[in-house]
Protein backbone atom coordinates (compact mmCIF):
# COMPACT_ATOMS: atom_id res chain seq x y z
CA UNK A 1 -16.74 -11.97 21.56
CA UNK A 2 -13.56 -10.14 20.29
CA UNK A 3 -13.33 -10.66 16.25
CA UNK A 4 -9.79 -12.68 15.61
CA UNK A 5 -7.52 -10.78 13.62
CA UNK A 6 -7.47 -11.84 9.48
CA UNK A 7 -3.74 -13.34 8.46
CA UNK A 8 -2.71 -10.88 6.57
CA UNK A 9 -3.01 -8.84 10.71
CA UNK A 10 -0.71 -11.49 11.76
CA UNK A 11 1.69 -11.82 9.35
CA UNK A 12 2.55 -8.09 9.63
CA UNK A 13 2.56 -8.34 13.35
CA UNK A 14 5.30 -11.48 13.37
CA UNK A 15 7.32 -9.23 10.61
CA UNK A 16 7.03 -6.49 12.77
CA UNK A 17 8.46 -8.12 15.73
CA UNK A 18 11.42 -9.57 13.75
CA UNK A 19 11.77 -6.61 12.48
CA UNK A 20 12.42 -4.73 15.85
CA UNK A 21 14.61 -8.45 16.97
CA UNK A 22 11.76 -9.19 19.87
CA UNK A 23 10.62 -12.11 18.51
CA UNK A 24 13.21 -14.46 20.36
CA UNK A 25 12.30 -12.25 23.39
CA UNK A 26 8.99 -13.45 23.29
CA UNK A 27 9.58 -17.31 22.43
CA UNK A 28 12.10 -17.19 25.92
CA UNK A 29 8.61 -15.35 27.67
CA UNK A 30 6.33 -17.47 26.13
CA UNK A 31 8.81 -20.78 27.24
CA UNK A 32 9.00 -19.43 30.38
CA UNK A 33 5.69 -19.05 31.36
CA UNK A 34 4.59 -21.86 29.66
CA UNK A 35 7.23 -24.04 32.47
CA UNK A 36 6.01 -22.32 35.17
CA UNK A 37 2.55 -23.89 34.88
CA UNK A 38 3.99 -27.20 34.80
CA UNK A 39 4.55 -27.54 31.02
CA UNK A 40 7.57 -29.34 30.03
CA UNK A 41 8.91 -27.65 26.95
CA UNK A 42 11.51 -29.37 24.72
CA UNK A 43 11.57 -27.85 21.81
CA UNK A 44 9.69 -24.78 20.76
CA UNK A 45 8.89 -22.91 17.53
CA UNK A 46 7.14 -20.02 17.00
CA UNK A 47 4.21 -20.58 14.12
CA UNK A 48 0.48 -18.75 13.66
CA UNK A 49 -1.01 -21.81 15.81
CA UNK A 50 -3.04 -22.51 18.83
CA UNK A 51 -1.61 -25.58 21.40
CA UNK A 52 -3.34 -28.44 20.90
CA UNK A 53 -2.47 -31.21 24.13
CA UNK A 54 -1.71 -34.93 21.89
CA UNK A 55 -0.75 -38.30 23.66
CA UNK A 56 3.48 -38.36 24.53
CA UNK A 57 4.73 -40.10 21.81
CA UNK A 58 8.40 -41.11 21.50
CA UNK A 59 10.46 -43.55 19.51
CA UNK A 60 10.84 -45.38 22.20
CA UNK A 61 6.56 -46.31 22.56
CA UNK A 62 6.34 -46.02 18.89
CA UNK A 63 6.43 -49.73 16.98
CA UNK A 64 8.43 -50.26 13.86
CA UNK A 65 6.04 -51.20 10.95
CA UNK A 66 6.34 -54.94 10.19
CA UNK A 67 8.50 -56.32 7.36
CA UNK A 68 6.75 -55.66 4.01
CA UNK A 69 4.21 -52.49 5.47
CA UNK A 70 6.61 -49.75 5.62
């Protein structure tokens, strides 16, 4: 098993990429990629995460709290 680089590895990495302006460049990649597997990106942002799948939630399925709970 390959060790996972520390934070401080990562941090200089992202800097490094804004740095040389190719960090948009990879967010379009990454998007594109990502749509061509049959994931439907909205929205994206580019944070030291990994992609966790959740349940499709929108305001529309969400309920509004009842009166006196909010």
């Amino acid at each position: 098993m390959k060790p996972v680089p520390d934070e401080s590895t990562i941090c200089r990495f992202r800097q490094r990429l804004i740095d040389c302006g190719l960090h948009e460049q990879l967010l379009i990649c990454s998007t594109f990629n990502s749509e061509a597997r049959g994931y439907i990106v909205k929205r994206t942002t580019l944070v030291d995460a990994t992609l966790i799948p959740i349940q499709p939630q929108t305001a529309r399925t969400r309920k509004p709290p009842a009166p006196g709970q909010a």
